[in-house]
C-alpha atoms as a PDB file:
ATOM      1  CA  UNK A   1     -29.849 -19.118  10.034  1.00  0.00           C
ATOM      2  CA  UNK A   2     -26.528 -19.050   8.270  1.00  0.00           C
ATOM      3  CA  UNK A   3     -26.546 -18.459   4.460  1.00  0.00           C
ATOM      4  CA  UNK A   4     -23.695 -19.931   2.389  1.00  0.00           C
ATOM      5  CA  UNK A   5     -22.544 -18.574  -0.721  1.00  0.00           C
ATOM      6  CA  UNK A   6     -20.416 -19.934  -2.780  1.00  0.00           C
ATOM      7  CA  UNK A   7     -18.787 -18.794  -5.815  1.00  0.00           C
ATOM      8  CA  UNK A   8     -17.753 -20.901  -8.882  1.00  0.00           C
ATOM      9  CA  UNK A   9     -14.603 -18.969 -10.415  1.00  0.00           C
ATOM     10  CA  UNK A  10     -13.982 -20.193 -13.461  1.00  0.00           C
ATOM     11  CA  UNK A  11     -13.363 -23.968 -12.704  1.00  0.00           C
ATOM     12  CA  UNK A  12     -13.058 -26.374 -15.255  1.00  0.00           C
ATOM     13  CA  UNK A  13     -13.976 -29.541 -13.044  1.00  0.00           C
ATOM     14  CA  UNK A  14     -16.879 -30.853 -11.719  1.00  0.00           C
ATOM     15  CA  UNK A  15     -17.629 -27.762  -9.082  1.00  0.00           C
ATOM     16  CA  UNK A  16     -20.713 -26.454 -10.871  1.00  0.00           C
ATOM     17  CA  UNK A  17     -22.473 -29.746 -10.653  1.00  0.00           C
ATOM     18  CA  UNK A  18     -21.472 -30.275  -7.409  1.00  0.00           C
ATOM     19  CA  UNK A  19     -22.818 -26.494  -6.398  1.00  0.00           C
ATOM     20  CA  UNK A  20     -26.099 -27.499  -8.294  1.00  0.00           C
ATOM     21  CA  UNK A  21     -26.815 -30.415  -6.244  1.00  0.00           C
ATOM     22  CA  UNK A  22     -26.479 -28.508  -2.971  1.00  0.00           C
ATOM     23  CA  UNK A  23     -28.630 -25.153  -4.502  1.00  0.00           C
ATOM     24  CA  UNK A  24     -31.148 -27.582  -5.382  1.00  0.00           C
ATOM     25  CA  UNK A  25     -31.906 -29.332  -2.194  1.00  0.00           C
ATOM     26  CA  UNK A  26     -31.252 -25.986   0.005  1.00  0.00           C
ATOM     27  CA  UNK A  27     -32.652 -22.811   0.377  1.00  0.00           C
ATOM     28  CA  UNK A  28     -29.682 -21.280   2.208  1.00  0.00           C
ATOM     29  CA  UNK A  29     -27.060 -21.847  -0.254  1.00  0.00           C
ATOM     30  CA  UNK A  30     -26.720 -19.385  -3.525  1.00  0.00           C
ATOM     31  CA  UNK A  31     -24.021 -20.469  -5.946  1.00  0.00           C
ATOM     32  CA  UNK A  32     -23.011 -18.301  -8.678  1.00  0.00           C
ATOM     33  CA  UNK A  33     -20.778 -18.881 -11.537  1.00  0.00           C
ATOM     34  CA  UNK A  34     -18.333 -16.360 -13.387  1.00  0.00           C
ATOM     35  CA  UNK A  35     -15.453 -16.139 -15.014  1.00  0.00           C
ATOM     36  CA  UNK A  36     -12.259 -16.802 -13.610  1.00  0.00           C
ATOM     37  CA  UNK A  37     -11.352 -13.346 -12.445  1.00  0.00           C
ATOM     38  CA  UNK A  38      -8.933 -14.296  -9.559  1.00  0.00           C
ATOM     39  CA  UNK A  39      -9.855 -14.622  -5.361  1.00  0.00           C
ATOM     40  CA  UNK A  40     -10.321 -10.767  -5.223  1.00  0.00           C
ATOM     41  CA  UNK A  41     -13.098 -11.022  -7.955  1.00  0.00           C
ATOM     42  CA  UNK A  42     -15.078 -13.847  -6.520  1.00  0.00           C
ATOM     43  CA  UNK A  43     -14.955 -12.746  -2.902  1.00  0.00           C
ATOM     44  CA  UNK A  44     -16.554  -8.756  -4.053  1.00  0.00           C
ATOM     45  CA  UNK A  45     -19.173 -11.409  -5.946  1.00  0.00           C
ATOM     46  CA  UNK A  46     -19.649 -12.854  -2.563  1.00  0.00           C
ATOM     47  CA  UNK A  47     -19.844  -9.491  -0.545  1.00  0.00           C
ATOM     48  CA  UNK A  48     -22.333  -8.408  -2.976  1.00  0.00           C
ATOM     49  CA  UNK A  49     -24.861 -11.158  -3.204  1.00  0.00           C
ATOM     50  CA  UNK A  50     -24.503 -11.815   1.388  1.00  0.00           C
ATOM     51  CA  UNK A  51     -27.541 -10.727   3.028  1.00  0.00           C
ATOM     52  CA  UNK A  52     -25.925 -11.435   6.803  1.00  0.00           C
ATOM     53  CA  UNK A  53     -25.310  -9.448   9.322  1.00  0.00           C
ATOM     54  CA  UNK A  54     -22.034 -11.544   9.920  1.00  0.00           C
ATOM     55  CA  UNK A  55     -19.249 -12.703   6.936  1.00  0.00           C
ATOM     56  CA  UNK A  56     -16.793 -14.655   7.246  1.00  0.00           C
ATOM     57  CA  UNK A  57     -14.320 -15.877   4.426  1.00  0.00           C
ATOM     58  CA  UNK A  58     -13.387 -19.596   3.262  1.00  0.00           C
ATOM     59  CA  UNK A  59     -11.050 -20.393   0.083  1.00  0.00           C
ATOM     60  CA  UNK A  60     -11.767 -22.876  -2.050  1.00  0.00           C
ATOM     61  CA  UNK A  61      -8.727 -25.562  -0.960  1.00  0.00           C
ATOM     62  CA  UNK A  62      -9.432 -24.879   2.945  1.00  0.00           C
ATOM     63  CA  UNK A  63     -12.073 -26.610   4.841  1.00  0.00           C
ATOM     64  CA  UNK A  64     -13.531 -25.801   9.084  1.00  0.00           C
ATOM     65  CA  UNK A  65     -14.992 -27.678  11.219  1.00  0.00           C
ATOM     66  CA  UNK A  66     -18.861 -28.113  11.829  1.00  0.00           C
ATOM     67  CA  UNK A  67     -18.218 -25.891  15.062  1.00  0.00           C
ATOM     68  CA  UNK A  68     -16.339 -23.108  13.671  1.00  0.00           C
ATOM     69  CA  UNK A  69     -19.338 -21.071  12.569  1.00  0.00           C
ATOM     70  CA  UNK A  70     -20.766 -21.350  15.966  1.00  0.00           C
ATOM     71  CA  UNK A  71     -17.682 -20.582  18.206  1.00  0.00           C
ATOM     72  CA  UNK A  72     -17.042 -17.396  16.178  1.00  0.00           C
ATOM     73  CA  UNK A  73     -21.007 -15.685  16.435  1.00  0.00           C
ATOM     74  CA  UNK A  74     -20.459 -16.640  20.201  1.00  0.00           C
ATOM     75  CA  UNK A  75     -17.799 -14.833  20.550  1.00  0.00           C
ATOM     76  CA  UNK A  76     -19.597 -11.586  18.637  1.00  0.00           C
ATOM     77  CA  UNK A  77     -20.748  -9.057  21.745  1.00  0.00           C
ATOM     78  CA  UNK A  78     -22.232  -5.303  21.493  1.00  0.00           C
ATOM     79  CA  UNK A  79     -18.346  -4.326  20.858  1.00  0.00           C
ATOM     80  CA  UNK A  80     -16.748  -6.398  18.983  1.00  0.00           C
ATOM     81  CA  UNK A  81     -15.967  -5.518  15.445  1.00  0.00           C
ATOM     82  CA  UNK A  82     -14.117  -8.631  14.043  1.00  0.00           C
ATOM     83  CA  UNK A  83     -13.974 -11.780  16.164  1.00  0.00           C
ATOM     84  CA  UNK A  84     -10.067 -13.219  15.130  1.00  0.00           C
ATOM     85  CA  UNK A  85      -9.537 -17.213  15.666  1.00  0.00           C
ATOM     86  CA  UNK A  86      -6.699 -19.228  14.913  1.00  0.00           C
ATOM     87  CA  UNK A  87      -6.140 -21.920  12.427  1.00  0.00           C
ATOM     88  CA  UNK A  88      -4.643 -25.538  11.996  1.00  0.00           C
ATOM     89  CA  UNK A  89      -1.381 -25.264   9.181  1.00  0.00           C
ATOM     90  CA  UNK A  90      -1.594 -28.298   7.541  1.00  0.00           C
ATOM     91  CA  UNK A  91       1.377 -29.648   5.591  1.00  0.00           C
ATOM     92  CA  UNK A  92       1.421 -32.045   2.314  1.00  0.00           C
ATOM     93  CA  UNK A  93       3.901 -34.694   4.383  1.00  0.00           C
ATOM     94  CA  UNK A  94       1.008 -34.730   7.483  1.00  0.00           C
ATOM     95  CA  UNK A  95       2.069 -32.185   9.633  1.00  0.00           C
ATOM     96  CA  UNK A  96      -0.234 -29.723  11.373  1.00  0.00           C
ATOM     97  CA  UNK A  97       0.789 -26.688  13.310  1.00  0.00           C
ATOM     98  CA  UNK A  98      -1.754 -24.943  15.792  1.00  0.00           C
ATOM     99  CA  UNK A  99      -1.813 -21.110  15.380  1.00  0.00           C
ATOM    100  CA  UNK A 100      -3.598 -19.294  17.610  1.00  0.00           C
ATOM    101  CA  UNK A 101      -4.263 -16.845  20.470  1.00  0.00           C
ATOM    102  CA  UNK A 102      -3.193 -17.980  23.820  1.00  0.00           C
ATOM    103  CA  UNK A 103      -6.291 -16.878  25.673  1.00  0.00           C
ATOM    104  CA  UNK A 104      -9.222 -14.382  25.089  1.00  0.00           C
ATOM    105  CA  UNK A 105      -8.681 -10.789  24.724  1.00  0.00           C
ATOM    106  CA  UNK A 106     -10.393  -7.613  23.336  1.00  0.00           C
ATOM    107  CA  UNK A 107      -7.742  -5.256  21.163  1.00  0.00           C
ATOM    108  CA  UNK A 108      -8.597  -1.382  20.642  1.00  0.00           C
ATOM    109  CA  UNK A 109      -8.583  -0.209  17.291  1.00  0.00           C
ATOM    110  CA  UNK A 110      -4.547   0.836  17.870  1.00  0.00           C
ATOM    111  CA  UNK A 111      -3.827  -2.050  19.276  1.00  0.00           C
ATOM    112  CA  UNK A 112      -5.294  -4.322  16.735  1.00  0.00           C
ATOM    113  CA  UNK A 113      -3.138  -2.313  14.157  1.00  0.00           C
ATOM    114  CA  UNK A 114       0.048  -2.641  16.204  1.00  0.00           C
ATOM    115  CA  UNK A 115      -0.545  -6.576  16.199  1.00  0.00           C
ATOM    116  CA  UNK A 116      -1.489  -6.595  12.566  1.00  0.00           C
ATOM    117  CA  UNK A 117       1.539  -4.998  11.830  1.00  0.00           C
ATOM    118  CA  UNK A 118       3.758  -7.058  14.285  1.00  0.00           C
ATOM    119  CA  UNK A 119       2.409  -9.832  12.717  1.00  0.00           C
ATOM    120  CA  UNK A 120       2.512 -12.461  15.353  1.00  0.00           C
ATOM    121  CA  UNK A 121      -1.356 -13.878  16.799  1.00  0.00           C
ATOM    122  CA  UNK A 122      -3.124 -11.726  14.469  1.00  0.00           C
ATOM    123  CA  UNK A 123      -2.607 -12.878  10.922  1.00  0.00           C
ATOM    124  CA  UNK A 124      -3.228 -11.064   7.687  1.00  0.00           C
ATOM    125  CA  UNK A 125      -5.855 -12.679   6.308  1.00  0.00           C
ATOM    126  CA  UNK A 126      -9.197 -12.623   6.350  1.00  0.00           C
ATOM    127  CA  UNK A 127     -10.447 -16.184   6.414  1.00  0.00           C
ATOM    128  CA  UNK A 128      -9.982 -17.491  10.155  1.00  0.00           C
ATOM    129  CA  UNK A 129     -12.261 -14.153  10.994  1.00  0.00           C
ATOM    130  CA  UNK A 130     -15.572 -13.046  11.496  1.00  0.00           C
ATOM    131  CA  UNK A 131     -16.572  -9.158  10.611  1.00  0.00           C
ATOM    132  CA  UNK A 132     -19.420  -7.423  11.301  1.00  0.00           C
ATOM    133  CA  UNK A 133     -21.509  -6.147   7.658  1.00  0.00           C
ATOM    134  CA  UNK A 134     -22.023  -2.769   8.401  1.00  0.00           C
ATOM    135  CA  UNK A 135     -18.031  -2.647   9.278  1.00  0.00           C
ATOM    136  CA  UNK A 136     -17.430  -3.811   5.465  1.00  0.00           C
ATOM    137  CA  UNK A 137     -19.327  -1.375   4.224  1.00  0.00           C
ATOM    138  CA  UNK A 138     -18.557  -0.425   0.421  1.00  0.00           C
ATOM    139  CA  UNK A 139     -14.617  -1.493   1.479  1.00  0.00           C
ATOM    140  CA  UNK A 140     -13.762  -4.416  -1.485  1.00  0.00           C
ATOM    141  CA  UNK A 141     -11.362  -6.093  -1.970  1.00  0.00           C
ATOM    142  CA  UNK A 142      -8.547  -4.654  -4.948  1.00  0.00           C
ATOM    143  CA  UNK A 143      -9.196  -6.586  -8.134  1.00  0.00           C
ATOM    144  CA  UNK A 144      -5.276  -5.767  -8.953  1.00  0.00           C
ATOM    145  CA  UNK A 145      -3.971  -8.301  -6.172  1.00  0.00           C
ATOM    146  CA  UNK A 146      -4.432 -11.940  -5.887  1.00  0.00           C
ATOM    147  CA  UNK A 147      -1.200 -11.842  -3.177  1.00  0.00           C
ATOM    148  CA  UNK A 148      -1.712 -10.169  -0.112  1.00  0.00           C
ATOM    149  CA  UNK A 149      -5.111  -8.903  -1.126  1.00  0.00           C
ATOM    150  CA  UNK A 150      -6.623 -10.153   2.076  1.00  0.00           C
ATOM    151  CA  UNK A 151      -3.698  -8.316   3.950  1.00  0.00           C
ATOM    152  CA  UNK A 152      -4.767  -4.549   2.300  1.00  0.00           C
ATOM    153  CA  UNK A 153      -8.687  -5.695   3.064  1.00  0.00           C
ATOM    154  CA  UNK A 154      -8.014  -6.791   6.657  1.00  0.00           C
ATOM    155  CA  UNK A 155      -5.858  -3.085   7.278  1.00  0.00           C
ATOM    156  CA  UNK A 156      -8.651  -1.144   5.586  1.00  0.00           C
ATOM    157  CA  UNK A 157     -11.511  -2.776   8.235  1.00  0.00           C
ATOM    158  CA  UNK A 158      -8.982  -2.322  11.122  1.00  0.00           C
ATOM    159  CA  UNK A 159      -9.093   1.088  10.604  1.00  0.00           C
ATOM    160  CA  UNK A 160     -12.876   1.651  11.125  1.00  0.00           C
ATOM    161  CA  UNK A 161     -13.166  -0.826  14.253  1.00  0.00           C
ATOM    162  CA  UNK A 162     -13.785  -0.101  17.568  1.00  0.00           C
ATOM    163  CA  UNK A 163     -12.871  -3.393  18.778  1.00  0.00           C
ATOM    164  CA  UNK A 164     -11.511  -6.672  17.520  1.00  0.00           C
ATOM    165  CA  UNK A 165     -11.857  -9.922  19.526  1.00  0.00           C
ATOM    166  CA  UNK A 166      -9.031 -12.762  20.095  1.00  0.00           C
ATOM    167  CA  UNK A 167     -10.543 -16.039  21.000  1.00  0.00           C
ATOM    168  CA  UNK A 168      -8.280 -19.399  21.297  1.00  0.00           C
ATOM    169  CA  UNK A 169     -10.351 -21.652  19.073  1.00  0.00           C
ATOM    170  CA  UNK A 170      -8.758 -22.754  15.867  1.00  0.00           C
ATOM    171  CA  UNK A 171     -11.244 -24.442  13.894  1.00  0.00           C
ATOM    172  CA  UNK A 172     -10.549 -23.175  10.744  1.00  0.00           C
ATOM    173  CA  UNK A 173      -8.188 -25.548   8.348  1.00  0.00           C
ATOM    174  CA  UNK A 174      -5.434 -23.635   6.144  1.00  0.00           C
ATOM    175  CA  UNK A 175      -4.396 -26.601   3.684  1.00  0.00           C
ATOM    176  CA  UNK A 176      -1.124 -26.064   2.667  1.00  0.00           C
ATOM    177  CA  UNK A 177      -1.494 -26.217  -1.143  1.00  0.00           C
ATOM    178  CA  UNK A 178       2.327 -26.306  -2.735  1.00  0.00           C
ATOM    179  CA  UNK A 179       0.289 -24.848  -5.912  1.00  0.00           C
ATOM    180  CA  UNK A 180      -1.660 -21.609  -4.150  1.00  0.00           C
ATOM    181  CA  UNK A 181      -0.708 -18.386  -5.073  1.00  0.00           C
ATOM    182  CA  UNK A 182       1.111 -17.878  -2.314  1.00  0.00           C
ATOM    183  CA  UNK A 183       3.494 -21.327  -2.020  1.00  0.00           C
ATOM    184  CA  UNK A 184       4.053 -21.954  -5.679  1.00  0.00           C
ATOM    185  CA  UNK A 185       7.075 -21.648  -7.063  1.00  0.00           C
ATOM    186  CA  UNK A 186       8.144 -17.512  -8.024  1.00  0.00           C
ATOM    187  CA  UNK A 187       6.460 -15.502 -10.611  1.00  0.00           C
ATOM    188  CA  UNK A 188       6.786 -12.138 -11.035  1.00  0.00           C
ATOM    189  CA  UNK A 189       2.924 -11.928  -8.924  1.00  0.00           C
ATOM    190  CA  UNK A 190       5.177 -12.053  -5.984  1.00  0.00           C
ATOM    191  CA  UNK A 191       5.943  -8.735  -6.285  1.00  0.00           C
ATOM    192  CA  UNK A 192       2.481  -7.945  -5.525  1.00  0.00           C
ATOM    193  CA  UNK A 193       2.950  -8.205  -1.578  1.00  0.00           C
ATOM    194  CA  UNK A 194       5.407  -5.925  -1.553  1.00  0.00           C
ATOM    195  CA  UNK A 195       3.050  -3.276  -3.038  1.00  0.00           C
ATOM    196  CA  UNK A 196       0.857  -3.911  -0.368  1.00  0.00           C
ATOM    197  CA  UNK A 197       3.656  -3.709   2.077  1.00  0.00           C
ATOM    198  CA  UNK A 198       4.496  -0.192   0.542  1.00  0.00           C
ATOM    199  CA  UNK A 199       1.512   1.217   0.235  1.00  0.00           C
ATOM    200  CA  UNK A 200       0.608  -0.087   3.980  1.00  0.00           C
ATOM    201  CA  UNK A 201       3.894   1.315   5.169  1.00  0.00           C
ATOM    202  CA  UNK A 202       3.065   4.969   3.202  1.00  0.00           C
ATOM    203  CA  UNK A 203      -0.597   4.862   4.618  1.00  0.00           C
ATOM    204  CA  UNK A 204       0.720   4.198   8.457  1.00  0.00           C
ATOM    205  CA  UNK A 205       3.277   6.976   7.791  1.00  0.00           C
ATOM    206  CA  UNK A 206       0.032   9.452   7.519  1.00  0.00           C
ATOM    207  CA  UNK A 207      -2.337   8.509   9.711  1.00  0.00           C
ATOM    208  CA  UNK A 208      -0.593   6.880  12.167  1.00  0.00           C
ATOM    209  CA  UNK A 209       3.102   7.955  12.461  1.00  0.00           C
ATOM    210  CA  UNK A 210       3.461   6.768  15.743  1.00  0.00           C
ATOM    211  CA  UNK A 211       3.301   2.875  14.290  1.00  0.00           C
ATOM    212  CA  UNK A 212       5.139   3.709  11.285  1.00  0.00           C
ATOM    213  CA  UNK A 213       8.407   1.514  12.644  1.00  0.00           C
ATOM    214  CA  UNK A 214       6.317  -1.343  12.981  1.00  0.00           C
ATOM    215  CA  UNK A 215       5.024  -0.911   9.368  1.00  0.00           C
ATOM    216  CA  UNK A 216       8.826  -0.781   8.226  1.00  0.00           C
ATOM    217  CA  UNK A 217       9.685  -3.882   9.618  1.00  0.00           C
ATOM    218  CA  UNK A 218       6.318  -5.286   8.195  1.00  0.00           C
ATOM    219  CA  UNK A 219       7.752  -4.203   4.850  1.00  0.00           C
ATOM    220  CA  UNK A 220      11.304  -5.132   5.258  1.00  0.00           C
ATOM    221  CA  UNK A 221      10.020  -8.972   6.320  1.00  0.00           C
ATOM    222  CA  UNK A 222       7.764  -8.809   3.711  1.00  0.00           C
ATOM    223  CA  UNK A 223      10.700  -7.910   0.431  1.00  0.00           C
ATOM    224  CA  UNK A 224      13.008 -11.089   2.861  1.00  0.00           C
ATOM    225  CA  UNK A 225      10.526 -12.842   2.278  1.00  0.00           C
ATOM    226  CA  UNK A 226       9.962 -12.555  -1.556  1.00  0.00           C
END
């Protein structure tokens, strides 16, 4: 009962054949090809052509474990918004570093924001998490960002939930690529997390003013770290 789409963004290797063979031989699995129009692009392709109930993210240079799937609809209850596992870090010289929550919990939608904005067990990305579909709704993610673009998507769904999940699995492999977007060496793209930072620390400012010192310090790590 899980459908897997995958979606072939411009490559210039061997992925569509590969794709193919797996279309072919299984009902469940819809590949679609485009042109290269950057991570934002191809996951709204994605969001589009799902049919679950469920979504859940991988990119194209990660990889989970057969059980990651299952622990995460487990962990989905009457609720439960987003369920929010951890991942395994894995480094180009063999090193892997656990990240994850210590134990089960269930956050509020405040206190999901606080710990999105702290930044510490709840990471902003989208990929080691499972959302409900009718939560997405018609939110995409911005076509403008391929840094941080998960971050802005994540914040947007936080807002409607009523609940969000922590569960201490971490199934889900981040493979530290020294050429992703986000490791390779600067470009002026960089500067695209701290537009998300701003316009995260602006929107807080509004709506939720009593978290706004927590978004500053989001923002101020976030220019340190650029």
């Amino acid at each position: 009962e899980m459908e897997l789409v995958i979606i072939n963004d411009g490559s210039t290797d061997k992925s569509e054949e590969i794709i193919s063979s797996y279309t072919e031989h299984f009902s469940n699995i819809i590949g679609r090809k485009t042109e290269n129009g950057g991570v934002s692009s191809a996951r709204n392709i994605g969001l589009e052509i799902a049919s679950g109930d469920l979504i859940t993210f991988v990119d194209a240079d990660d990889y989970v474990d057969d059980i990651f799937n299952e622990n995460m609809y487990k962990a989905v209850d009457a609720g439960t918004d987003i369920v929010c596992s951890g991942f395994m870090a894995e480094y180009p010289d063999g090193k892997v570093v656990r990240h994850s929550s210590h134990q089960e919990c269930m956050l509020e939608k405040m206190g999901a924001l606080s710990a999105f904005l702290e930044g510490g067990e709840l990471e902003p990305n989208v990929t080691d998490k499972l959302f409900r579909r009718d939560l997405i709704g018609d939110t995409r993610f911005h076509v403008q960002y391929d840094i941080a673009e998960d971050k802005y998507f994540l914040f947007e769904c936080l807002q409607k939930i009523t609940a969000l999940k922590m569960v201490p699995c971490s199934n889900y492999h981040y493979v530290m690529n020294e050429e992703s977007a986000c490791r390779k060496q600067f470009t002026p793209g960089r500067f695209q997390s701290l537009a998300i930072a701003e316009r995260i620390r602006t929107e807080v400012g509004i709506a939720y003013p009593q978290l706004l010192e927590l978004a500053e310090v989001m923002e101020i790590i976030a220019k340190c770290r650029v």
